[in-house]
C-alpha atoms as a PDB file:
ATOM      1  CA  UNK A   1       0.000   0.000   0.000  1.00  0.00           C
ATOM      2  CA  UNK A   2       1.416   3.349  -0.808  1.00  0.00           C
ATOM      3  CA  UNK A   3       1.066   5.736   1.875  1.00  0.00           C
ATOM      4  CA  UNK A   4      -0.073   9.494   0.391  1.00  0.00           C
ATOM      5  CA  UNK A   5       2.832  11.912   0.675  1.00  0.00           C
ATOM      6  CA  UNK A   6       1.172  14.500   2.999  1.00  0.00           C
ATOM      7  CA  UNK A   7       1.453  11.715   5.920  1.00  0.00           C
ATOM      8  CA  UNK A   8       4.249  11.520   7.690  1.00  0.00           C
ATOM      9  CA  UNK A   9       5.705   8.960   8.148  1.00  0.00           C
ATOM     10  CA  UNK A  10       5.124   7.878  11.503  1.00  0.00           C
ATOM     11  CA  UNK A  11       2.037   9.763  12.340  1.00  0.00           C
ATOM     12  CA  UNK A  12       0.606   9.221   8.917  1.00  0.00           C
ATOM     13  CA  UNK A  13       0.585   5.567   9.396  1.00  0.00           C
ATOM     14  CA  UNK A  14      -0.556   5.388  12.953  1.00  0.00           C
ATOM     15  CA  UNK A  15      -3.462   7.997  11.934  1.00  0.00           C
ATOM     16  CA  UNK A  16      -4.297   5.519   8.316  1.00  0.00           C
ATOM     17  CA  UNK A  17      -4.220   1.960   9.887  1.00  0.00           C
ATOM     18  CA  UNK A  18      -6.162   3.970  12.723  1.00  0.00           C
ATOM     19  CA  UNK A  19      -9.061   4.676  10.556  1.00  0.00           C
ATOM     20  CA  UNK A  20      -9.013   1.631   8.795  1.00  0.00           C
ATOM     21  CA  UNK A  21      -9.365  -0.082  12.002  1.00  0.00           C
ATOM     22  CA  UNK A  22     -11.826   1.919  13.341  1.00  0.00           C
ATOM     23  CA  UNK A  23     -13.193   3.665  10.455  1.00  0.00           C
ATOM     24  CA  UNK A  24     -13.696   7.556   9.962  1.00  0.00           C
ATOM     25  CA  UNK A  25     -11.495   9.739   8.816  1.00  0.00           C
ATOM     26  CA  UNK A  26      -7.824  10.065   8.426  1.00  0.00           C
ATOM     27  CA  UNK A  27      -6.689  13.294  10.121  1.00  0.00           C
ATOM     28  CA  UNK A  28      -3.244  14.320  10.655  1.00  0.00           C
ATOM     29  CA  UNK A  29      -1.755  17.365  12.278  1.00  0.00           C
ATOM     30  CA  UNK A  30       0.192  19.240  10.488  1.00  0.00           C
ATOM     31  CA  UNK A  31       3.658  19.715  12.080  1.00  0.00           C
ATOM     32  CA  UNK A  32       5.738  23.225  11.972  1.00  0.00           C
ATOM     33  CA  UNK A  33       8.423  23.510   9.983  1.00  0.00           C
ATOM     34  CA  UNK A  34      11.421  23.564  11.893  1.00  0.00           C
ATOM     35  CA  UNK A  35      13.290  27.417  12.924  1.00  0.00           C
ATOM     36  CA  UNK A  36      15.847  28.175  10.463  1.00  0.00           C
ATOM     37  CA  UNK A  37      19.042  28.091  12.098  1.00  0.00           C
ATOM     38  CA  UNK A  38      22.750  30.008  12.260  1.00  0.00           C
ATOM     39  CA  UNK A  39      25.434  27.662  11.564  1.00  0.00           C
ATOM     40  CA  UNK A  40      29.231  28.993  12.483  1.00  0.00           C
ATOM     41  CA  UNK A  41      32.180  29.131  10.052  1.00  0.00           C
ATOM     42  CA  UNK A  42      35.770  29.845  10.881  1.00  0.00           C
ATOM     43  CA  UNK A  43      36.886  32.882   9.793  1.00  0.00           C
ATOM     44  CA  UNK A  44      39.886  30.431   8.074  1.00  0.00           C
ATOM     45  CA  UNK A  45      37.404  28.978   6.641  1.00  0.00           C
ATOM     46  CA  UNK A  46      35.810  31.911   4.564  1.00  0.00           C
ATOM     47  CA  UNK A  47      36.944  32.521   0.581  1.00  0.00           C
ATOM     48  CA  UNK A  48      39.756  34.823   0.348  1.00  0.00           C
ATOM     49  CA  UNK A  49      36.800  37.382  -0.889  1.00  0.00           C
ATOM     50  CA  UNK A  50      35.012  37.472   2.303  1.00  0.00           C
ATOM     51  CA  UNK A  51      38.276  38.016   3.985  1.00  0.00           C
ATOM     52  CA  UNK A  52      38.838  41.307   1.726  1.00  0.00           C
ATOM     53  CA  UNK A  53      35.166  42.484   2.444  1.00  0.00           C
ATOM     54  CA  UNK A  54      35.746  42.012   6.291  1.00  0.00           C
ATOM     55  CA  UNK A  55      38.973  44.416   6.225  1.00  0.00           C
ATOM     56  CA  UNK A  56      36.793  46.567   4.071  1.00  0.00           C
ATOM     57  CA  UNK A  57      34.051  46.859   7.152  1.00  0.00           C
ATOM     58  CA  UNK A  58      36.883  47.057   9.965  1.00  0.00           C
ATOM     59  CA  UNK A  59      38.551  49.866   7.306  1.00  0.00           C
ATOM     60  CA  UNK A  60      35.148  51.372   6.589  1.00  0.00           C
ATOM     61  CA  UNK A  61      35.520  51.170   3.219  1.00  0.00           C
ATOM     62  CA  UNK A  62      35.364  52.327   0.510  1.00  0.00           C
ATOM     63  CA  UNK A  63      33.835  49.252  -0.723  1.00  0.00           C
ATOM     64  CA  UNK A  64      33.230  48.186  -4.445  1.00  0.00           C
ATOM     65  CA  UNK A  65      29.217  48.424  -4.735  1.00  0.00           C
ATOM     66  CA  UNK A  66      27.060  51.205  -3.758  1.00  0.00           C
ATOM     67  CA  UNK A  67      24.519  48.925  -1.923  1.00  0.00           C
ATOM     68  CA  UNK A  68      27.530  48.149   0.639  1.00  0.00           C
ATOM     69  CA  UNK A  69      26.846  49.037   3.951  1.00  0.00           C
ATOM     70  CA  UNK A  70      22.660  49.607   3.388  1.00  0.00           C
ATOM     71  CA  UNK A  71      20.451  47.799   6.032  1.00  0.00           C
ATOM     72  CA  UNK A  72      19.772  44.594   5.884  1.00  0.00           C
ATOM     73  CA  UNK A  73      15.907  43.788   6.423  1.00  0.00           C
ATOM     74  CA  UNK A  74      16.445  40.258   7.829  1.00  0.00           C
ATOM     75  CA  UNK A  75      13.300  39.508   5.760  1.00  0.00           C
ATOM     76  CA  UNK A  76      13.598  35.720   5.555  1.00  0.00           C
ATOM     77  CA  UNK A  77      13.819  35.752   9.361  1.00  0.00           C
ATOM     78  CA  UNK A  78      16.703  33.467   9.783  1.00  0.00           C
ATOM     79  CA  UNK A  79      19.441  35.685  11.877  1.00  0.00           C
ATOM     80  CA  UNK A  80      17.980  36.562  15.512  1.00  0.00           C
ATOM     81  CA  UNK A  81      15.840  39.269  15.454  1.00  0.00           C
ATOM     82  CA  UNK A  82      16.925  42.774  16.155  1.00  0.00           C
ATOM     83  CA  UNK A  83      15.294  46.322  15.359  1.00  0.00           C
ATOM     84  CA  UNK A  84      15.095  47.712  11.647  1.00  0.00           C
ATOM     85  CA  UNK A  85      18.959  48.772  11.207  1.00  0.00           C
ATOM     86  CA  UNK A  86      20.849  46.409  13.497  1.00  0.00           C
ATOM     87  CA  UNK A  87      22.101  44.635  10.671  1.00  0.00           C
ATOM     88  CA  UNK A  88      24.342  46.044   7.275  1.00  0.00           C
ATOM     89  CA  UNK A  89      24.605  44.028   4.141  1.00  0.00           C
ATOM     90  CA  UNK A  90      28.111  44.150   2.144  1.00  0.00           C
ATOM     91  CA  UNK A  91      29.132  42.260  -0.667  1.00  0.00           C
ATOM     92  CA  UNK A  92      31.763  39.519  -0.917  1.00  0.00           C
ATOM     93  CA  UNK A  93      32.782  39.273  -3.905  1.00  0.00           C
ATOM     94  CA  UNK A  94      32.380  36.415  -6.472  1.00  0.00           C
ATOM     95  CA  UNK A  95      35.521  35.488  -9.113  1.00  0.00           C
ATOM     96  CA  UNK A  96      33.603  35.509 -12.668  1.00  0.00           C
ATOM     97  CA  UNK A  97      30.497  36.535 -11.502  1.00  0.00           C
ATOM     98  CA  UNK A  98      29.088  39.457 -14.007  1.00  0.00           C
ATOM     99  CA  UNK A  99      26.763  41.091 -10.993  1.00  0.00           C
ATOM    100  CA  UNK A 100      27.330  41.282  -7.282  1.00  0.00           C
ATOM    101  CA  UNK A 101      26.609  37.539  -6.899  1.00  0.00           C
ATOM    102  CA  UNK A 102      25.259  35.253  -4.320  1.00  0.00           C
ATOM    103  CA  UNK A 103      28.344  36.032  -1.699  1.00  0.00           C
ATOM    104  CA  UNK A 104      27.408  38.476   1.375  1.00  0.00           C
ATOM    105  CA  UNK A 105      28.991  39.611   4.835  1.00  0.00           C
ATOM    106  CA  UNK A 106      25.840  40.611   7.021  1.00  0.00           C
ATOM    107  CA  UNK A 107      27.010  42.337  10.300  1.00  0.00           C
ATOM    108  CA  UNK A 108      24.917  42.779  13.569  1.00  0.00           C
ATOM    109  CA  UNK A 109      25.621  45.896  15.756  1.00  0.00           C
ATOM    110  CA  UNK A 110      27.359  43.757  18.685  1.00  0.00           C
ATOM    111  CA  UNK A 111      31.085  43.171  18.447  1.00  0.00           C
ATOM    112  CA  UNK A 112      32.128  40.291  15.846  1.00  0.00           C
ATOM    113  CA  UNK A 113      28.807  39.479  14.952  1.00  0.00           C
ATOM    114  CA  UNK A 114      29.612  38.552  11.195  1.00  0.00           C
ATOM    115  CA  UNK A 115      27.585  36.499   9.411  1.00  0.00           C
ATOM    116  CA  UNK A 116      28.206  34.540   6.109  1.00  0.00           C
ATOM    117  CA  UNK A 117      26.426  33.846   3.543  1.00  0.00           C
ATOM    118  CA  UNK A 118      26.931  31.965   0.071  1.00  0.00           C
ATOM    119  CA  UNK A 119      23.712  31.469  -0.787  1.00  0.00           C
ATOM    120  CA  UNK A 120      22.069  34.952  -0.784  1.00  0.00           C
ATOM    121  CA  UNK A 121      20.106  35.011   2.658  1.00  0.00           C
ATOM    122  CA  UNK A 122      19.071  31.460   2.343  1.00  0.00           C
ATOM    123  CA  UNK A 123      21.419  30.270   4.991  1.00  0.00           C
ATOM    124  CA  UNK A 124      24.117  31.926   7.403  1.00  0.00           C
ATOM    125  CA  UNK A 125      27.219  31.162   9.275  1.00  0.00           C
ATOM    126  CA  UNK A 126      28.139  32.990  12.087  1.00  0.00           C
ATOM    127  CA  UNK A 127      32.132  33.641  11.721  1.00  0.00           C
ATOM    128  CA  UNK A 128      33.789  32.453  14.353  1.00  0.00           C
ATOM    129  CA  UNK A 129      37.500  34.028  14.844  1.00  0.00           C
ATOM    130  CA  UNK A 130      38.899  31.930  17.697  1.00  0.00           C
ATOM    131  CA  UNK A 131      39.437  28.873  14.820  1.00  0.00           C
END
């Protein structure tokens, strides 16, 4: 029997062979999707590029794109949240990209707090300098 893919797995079948059993109907609660989550990078870790962009921030500047240094909205909710302009988006950038890329540095008001991202706000790494 193939189990319909809204089910999970566990649940689903507990709730199905339930209502088989007993009859009725099959209802299932839906679960919440897990909190997105801040991973950690070491700073030795980063692409040389994200290095640069760092020494740009500590420097303050002048950095290579005008949109350097604008707040960052935090829209997709995944770094903790703070009040609108805690957080500055800058640019890391990517070898042979022809537009700003994927590659950012987003920093939070509180010392070191430099996040990483390669994947343009979908995930971040928190850089961690003592590795």
């Amino acid at each position: 029997m193939r189990i319909p893919p809204r089910l999970s797995a566990i649940g689903g079948i507990a709730a199905l062979v339930s209502a088989l059993l007993v009859g009725g109907p099959v209802t299932v609660a839906a679960s919440a999707a897990p909190a997105p989550a801040v991973g950690d990078i070491c700073y030795s870790a980063l692409p040389a590029q994200a290095h640069d962009t760092l020494d740009l921030i500590e420097a303050g500047g002048p950095y290579p794109y005008e949109q350097d240094g604008t707040v960052f909205q935090n829209r997709e909710q995944i770094l903790p949240d703070r009040t609108t302009g805690y957080y500055h988006e800058y640019t890391v950038v990517t070898p042979g990209s022809p537009n700003r890329g994927a590659r950012r540095v987003v920093t939070g008001e509180a010392a070191q707090e430099d996040y990483y991202t390669a994947d343009h706000y979908a995930s971040f790494d928190l850089v961690d300098y003592g590795c």
